[in-house]
N, C-alpha and C. Protein backbone atom coordinates (compact mmCIF):
# COMPACT_ATOMS: atom_id res chain seq x y z
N UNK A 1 -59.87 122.58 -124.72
CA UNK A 1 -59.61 121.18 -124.97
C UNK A 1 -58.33 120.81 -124.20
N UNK A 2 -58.63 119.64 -123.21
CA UNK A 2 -57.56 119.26 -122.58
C UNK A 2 -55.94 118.89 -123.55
N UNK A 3 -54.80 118.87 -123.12
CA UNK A 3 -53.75 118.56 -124.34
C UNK A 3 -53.72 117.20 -124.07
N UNK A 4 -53.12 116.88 -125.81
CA UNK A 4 -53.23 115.75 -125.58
C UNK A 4 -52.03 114.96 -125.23
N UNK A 5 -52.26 113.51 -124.67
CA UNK A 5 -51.48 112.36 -123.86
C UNK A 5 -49.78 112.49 -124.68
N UNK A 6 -49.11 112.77 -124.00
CA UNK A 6 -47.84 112.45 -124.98
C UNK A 6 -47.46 114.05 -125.06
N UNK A 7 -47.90 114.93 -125.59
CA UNK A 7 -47.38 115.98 -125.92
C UNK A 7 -47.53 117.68 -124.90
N UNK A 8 -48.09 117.02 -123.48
CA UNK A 8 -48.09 117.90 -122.59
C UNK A 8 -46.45 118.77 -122.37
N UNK A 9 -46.26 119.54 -121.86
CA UNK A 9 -45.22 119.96 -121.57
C UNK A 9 -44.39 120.09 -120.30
N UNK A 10 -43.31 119.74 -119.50
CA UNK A 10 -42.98 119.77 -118.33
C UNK A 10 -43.29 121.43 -117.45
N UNK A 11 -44.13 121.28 -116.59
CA UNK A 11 -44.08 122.03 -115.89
C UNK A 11 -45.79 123.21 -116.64
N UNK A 12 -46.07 122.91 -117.63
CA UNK A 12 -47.01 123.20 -118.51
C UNK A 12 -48.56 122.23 -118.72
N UNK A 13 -48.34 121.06 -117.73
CA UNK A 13 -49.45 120.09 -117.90
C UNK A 13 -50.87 120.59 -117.72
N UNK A 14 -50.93 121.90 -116.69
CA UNK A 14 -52.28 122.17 -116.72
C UNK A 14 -52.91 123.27 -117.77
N UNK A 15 -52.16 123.25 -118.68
CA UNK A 15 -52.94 124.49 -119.49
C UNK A 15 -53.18 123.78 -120.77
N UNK A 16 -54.60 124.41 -121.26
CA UNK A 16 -55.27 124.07 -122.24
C UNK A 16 -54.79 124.09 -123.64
N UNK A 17 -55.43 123.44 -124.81
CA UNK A 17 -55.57 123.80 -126.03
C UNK A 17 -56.61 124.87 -126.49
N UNK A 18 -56.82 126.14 -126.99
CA UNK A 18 -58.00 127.14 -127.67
C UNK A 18 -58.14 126.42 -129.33
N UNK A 19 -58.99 126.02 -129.28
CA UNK A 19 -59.80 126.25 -130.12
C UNK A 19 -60.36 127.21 -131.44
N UNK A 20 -59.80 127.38 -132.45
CA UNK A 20 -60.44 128.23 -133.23
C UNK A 20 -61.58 127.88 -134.50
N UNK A 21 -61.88 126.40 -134.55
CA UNK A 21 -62.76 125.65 -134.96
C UNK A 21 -63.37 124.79 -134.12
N UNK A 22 -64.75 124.47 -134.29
CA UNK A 22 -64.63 123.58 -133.65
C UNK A 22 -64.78 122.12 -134.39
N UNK A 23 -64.64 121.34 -133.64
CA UNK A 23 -64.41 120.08 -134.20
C UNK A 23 -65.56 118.70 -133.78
N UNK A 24 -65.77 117.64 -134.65
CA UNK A 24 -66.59 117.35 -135.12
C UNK A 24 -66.78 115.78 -133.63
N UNK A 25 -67.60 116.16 -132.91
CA UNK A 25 -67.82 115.12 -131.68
C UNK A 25 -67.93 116.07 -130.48
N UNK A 26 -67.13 117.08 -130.17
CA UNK A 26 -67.49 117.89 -129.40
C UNK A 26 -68.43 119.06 -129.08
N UNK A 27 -69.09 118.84 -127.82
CA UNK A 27 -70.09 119.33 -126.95
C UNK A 27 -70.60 120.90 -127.95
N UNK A 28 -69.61 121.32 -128.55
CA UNK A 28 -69.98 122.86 -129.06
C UNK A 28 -70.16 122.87 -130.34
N UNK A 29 -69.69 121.69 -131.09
CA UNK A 29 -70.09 121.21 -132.14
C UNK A 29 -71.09 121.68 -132.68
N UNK A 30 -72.38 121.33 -132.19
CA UNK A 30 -73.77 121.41 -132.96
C UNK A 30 -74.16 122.90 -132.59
N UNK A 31 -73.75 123.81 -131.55
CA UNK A 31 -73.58 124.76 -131.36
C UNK A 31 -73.32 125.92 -132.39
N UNK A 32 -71.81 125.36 -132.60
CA UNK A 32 -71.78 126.06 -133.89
C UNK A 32 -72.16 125.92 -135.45
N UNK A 33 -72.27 125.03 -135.69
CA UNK A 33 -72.91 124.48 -136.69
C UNK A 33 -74.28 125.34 -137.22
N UNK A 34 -74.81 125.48 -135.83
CA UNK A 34 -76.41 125.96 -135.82
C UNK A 34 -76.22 127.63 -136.22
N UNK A 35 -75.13 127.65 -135.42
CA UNK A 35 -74.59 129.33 -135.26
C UNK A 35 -74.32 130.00 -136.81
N UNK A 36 -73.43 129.24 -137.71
CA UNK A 36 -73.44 129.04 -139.44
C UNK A 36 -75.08 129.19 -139.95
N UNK A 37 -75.67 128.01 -139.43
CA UNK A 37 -76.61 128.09 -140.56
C UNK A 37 -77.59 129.09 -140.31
N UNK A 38 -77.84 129.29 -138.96
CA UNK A 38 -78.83 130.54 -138.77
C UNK A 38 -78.54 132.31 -139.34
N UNK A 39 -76.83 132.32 -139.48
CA UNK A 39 -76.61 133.23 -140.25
C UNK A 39 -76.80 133.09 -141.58
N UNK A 40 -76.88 131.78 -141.91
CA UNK A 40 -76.73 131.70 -144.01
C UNK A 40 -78.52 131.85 -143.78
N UNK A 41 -79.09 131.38 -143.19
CA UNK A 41 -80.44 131.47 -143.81
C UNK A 41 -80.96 132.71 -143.38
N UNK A 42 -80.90 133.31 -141.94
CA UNK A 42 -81.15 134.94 -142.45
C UNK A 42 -80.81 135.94 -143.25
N UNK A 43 -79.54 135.54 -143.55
CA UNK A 43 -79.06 136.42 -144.88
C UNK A 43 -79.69 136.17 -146.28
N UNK A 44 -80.30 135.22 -145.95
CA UNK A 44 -81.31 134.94 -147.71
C UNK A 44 -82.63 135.70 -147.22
N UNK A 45 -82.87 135.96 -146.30
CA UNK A 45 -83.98 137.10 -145.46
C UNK A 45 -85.06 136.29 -145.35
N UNK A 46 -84.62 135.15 -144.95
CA UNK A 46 -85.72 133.72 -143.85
C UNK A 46 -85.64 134.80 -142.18
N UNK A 47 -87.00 134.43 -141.66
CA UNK A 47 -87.19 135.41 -140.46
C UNK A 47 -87.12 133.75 -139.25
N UNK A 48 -86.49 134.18 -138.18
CA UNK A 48 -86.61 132.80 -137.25
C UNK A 48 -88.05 133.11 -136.26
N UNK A 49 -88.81 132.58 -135.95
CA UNK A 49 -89.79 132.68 -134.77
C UNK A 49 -89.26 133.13 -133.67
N UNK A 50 -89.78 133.84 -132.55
CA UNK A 50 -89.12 133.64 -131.56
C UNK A 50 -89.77 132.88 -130.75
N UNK A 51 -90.37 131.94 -130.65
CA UNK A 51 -91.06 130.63 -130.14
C UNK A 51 -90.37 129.62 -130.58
N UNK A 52 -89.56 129.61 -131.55
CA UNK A 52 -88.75 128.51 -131.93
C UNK A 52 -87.95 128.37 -132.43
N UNK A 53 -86.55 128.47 -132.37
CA UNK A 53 -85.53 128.79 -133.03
C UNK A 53 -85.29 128.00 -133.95
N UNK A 54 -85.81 127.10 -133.97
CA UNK A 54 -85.26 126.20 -135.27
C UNK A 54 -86.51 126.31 -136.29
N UNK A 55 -87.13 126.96 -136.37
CA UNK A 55 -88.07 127.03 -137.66
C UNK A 55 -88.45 128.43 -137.93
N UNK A 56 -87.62 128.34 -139.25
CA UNK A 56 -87.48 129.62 -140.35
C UNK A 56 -88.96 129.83 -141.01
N UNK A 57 -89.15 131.57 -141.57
CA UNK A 57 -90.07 131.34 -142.94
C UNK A 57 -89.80 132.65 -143.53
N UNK A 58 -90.20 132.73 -144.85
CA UNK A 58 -90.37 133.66 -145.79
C UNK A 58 -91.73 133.66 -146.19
N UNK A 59 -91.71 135.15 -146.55
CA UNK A 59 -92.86 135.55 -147.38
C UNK A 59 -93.09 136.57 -148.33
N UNK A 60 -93.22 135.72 -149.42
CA UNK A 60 -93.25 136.35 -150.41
C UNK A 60 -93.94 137.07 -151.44
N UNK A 61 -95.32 137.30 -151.06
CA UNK A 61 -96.51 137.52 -151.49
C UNK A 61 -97.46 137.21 -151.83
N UNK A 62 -98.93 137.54 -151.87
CA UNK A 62 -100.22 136.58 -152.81
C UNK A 62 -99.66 135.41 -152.36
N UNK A 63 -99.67 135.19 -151.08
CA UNK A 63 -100.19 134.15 -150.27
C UNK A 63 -98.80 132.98 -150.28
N UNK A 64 -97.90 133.60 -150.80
CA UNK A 64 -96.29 132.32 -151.10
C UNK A 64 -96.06 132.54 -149.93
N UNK A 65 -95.29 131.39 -149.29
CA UNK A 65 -94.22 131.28 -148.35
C UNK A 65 -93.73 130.55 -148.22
N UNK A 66 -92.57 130.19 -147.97
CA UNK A 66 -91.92 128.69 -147.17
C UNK A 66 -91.67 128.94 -146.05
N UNK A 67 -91.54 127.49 -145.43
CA UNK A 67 -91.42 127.39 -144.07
C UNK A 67 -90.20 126.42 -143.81
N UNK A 68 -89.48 126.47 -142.72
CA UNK A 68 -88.30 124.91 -143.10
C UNK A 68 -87.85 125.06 -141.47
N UNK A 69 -88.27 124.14 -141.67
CA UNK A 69 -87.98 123.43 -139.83
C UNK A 69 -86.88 122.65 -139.44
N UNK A 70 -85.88 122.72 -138.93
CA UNK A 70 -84.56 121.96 -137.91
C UNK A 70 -84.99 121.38 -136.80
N UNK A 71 -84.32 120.49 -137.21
CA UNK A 71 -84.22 119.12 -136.17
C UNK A 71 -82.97 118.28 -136.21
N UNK A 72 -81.84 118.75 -135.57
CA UNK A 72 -80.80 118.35 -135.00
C UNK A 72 -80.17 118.23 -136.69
N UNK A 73 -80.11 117.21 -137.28
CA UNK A 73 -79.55 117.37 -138.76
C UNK A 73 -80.70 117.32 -140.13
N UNK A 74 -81.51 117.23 -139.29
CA UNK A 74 -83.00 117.24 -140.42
C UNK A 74 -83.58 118.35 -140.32
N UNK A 75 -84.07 118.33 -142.05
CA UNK A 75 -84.91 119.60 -141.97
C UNK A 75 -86.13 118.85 -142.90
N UNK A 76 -87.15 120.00 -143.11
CA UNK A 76 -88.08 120.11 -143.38
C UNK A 76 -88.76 120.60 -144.06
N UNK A 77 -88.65 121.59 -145.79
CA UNK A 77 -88.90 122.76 -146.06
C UNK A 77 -90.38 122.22 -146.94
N UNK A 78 -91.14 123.35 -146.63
CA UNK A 78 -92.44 123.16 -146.88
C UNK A 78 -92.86 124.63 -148.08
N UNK A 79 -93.90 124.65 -148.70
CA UNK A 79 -94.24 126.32 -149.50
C UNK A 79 -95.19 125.68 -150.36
N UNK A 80 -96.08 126.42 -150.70
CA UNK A 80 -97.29 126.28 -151.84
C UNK A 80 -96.17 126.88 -153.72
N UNK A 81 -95.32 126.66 -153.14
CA UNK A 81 -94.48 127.21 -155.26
C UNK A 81 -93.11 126.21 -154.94
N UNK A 82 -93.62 125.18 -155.78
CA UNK A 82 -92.75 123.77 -155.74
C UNK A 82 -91.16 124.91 -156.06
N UNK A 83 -91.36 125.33 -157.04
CA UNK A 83 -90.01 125.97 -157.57
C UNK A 83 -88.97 126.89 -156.61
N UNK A 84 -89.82 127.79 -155.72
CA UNK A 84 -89.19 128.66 -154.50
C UNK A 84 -88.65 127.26 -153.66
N UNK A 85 -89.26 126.61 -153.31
CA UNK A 85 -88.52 125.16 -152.33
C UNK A 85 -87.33 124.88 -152.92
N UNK A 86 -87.71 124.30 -154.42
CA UNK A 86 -86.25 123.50 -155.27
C UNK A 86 -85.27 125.23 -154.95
N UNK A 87 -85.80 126.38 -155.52
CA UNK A 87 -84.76 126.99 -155.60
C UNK A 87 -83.74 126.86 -153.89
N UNK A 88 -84.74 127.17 -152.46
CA UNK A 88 -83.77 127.12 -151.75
C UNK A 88 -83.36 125.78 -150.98
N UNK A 89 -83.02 124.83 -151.75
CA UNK A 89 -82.65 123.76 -151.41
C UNK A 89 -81.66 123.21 -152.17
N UNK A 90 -81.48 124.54 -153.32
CA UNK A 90 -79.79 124.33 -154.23
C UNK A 90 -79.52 125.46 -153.53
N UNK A 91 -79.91 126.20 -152.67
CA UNK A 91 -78.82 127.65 -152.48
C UNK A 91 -78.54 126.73 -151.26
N UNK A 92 -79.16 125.73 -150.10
CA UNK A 92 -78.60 125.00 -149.27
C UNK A 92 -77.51 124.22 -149.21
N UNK A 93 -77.88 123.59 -150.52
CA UNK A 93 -77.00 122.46 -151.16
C UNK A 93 -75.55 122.98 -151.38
N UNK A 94 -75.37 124.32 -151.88
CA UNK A 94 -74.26 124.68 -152.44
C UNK A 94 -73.76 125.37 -150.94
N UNK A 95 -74.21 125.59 -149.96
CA UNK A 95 -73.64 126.32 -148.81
C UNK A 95 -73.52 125.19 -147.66
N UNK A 96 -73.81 124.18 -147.91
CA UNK A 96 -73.81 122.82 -146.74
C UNK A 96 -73.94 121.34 -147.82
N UNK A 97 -73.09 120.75 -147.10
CA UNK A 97 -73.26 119.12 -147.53
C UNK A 97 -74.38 118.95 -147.18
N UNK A 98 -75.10 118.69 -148.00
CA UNK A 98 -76.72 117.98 -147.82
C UNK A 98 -77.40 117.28 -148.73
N UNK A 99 -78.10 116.07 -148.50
CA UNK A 99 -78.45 115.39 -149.27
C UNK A 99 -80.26 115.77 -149.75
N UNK A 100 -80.41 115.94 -150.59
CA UNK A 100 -82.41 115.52 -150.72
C UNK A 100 -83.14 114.08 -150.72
N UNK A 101 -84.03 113.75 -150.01
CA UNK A 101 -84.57 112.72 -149.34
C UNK A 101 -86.14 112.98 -150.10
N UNK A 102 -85.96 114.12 -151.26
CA UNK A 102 -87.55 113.78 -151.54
C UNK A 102 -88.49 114.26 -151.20
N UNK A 103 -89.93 114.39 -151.41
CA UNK A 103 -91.14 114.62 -150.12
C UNK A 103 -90.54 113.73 -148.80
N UNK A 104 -91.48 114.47 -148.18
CA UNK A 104 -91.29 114.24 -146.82
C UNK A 104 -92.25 113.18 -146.79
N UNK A 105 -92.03 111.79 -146.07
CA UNK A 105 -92.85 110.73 -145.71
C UNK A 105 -92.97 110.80 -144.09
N UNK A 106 -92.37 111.22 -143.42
CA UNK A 106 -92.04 111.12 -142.24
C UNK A 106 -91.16 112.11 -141.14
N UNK A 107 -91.91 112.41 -139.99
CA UNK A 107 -90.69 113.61 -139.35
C UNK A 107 -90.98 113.56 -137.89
N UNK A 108 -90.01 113.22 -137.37
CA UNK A 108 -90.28 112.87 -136.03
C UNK A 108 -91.16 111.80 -135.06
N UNK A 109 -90.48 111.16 -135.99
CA UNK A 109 -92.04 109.90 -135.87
C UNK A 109 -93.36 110.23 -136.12
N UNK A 110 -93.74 110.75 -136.59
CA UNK A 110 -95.16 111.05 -137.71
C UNK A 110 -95.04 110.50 -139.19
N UNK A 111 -95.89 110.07 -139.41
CA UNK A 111 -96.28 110.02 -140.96
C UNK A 111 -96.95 111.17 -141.19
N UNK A 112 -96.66 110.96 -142.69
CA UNK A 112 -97.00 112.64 -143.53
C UNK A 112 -97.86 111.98 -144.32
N UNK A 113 -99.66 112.46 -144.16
CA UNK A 113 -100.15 112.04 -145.81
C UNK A 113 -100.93 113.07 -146.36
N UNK A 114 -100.56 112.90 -147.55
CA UNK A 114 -100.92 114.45 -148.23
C UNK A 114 -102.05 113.67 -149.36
N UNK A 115 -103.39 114.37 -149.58
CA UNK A 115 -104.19 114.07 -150.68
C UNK A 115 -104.09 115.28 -151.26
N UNK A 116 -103.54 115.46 -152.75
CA UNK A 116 -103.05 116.36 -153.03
C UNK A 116 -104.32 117.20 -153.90
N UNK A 117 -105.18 115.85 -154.44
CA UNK A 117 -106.41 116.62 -155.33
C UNK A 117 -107.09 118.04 -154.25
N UNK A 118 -107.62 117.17 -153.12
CA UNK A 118 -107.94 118.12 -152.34
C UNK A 118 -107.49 119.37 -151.35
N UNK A 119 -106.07 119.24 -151.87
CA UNK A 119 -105.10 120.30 -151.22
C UNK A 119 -105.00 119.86 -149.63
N UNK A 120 -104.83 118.74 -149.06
CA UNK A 120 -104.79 118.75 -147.75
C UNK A 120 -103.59 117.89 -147.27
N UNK A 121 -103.30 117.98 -146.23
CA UNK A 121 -101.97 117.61 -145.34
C UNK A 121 -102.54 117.28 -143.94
N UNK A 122 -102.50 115.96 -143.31
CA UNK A 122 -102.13 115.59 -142.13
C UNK A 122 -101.34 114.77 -141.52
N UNK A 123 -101.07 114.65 -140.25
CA UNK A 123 -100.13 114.10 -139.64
C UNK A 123 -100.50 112.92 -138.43
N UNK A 124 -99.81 111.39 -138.66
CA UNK A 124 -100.64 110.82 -138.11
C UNK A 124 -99.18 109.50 -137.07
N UNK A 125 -99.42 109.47 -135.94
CA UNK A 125 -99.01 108.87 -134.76
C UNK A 125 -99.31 107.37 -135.07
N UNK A 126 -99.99 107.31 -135.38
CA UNK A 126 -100.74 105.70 -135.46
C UNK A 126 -98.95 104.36 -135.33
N UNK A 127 -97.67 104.98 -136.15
CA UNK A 127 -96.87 103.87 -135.90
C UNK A 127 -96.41 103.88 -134.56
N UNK A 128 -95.89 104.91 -134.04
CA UNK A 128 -95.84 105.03 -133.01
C UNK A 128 -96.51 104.72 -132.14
N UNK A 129 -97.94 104.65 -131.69
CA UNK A 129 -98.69 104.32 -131.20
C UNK A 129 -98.44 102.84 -130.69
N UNK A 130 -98.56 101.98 -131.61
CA UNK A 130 -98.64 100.67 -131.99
C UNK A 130 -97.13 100.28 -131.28
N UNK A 131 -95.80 100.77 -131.49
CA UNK A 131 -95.03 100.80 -130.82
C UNK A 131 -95.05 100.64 -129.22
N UNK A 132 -95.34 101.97 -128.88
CA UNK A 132 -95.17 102.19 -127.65
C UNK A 132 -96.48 100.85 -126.89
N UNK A 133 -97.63 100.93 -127.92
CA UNK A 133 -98.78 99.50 -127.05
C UNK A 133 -98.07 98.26 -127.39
């Protein structure tokens, strides 16, 4: 980090500030940020893809799992045992400022509609669509 205006030093103007946090607007920012959370959630023994670094899962047997997907400050956590979700979304809560937003209505410009009698989930473009025509 360049020093700042005013407090350079004579004869010292070209040398930097180091960094031992980083700070909140700069380029390495989200960098590290990501760097935190990918350690807190493998340590709860979430496995990352290697096709995609931002989407975690567990598995937990007789067919359980969650899944929880990143997207810049959004996530996504998905699982067939409502209770394994709530549970890791207070172990989130208590390790990151984060808010809950609920089911998911929406993610990435998709709508989410779930008919739940019939156990099914799809994903549908249609606003977007209409947008972009």
């Amino acid at each position: 980090m360049l020093q700042l205006e005013g407090f350079a030093k004579k004869g010292k103007e070209n040398l930097v500030c180091r960094l031992t946090k980083s700070l909140y607007g700069l380029k390495q920012a989200p960098r590290c940020w990501y760097k935190g959370f990918d350690s807190f959630i493998i340590s709860l023994g979430y496995y990352r893809l290697s096709s995609d670094h931002c989407t975690y899962y567990k598995r937990f047997g007789n067919g359980d799992f969650i899944i929880l997907l990143l997207y810049m400050d959004d996530m996504l956590v998905a699982g067939p045992n409502k209770d394994r979700v709530q549970e890791l979304k207070a172990q989130l809560a208590r390790e990151f400022d984060m808010k809950d937003l609920g089911p998911a209505n929406k993610i990435l410009g998709m709508q989410i509609y779930r008919d739940r009698k019939d156990r099914k989930i799809w994903l549908s473009q249609k606003n977007y669509l209409r947008k972009i025509l």
